[in-house]
C-alpha atoms as a PDB file:
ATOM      1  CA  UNK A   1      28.777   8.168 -11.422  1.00  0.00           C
ATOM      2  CA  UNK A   2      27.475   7.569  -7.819  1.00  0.00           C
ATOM      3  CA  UNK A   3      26.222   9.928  -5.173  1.00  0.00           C
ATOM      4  CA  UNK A   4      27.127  10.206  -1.774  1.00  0.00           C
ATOM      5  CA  UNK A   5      26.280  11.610   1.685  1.00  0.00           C
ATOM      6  CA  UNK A   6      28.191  10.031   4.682  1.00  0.00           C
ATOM      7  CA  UNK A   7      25.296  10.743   7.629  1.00  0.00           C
ATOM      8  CA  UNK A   8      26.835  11.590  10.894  1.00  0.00           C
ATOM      9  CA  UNK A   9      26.196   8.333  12.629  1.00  0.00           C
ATOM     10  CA  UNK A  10      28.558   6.678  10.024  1.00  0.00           C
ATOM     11  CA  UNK A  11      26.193   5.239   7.499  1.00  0.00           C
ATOM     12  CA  UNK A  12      26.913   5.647   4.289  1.00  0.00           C
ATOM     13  CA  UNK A  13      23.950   6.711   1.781  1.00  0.00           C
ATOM     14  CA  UNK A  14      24.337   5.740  -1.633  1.00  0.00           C
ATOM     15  CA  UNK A  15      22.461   6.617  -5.196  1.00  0.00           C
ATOM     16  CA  UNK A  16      23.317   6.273  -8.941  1.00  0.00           C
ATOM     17  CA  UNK A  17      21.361   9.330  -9.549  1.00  0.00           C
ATOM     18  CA  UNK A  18      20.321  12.194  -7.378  1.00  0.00           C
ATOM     19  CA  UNK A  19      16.936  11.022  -7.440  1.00  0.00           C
ATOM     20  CA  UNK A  20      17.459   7.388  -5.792  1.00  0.00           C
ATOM     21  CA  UNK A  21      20.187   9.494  -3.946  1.00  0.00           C
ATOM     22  CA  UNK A  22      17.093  11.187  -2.151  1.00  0.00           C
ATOM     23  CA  UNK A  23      15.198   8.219  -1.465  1.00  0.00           C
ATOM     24  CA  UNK A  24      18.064   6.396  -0.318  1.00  0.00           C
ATOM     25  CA  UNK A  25      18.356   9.582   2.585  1.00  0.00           C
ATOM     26  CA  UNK A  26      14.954   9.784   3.530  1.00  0.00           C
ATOM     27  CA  UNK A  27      14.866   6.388   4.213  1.00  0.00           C
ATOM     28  CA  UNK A  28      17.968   6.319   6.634  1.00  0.00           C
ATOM     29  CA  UNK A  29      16.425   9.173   8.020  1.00  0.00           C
ATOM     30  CA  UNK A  30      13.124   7.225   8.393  1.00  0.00           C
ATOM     31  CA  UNK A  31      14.307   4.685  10.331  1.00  0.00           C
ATOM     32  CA  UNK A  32      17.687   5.403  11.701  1.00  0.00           C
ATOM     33  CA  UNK A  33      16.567   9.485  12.376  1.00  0.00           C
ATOM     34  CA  UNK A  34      13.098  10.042  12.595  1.00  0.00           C
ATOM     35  CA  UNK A  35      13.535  13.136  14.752  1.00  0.00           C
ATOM     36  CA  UNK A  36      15.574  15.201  11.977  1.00  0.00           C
ATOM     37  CA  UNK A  37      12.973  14.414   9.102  1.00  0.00           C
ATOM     38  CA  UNK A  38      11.108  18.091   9.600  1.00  0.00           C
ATOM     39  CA  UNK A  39      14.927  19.509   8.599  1.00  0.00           C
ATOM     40  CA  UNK A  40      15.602  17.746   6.162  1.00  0.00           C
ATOM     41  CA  UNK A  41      14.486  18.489   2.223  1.00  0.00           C
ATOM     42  CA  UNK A  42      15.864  17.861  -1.358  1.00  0.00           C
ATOM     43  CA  UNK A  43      18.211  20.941  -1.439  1.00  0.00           C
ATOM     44  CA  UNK A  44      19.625  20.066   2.254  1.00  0.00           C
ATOM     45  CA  UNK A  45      20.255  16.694   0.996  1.00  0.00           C
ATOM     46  CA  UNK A  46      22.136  17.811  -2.262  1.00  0.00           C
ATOM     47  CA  UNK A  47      24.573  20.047  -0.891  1.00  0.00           C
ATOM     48  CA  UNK A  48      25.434  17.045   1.079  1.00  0.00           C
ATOM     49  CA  UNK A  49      26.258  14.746  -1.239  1.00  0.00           C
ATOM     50  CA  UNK A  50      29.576  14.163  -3.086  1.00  0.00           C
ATOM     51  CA  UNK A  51      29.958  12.681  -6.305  1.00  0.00           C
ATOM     52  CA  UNK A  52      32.017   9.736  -6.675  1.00  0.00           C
END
C-alpha cells in the first residue's frame, strides 16, 4: 500500500507508510513551498493523502 498527496503545483508526493508519507511532504514543502510550511502539520497532511 502507498500513500499519496498530489500538491497543487503538480508534484506528486509519495510514501509506503504515513510516516515517510510526512517526510516526503515536508520536504516538497521545504524546497518547492517554503512559504506554506507554518500551515502545514501531520493532520493537514493526512487528510490529504489517498491511499493507493
Amino acid at each position: 500500500m502507498a500513500y499519496l498527496i498530489p500538491c497543487s503545483c503538480g508534484y506528486l508526493i509519495r510514501g509506503n507508510t504515513e510516516d515517510e508519507l510526512i517526510e516526503a511532504a515536508f520536504e516538497h514543502a521545504r524546497t518547492a513551498h517554503p512559504h506554506m510550511l507554518d500551515t502545514l502539520n501531520r493532520e493537514a497532511l493526512l487528510a490529504m493523502a489517498q491511499v493507493e
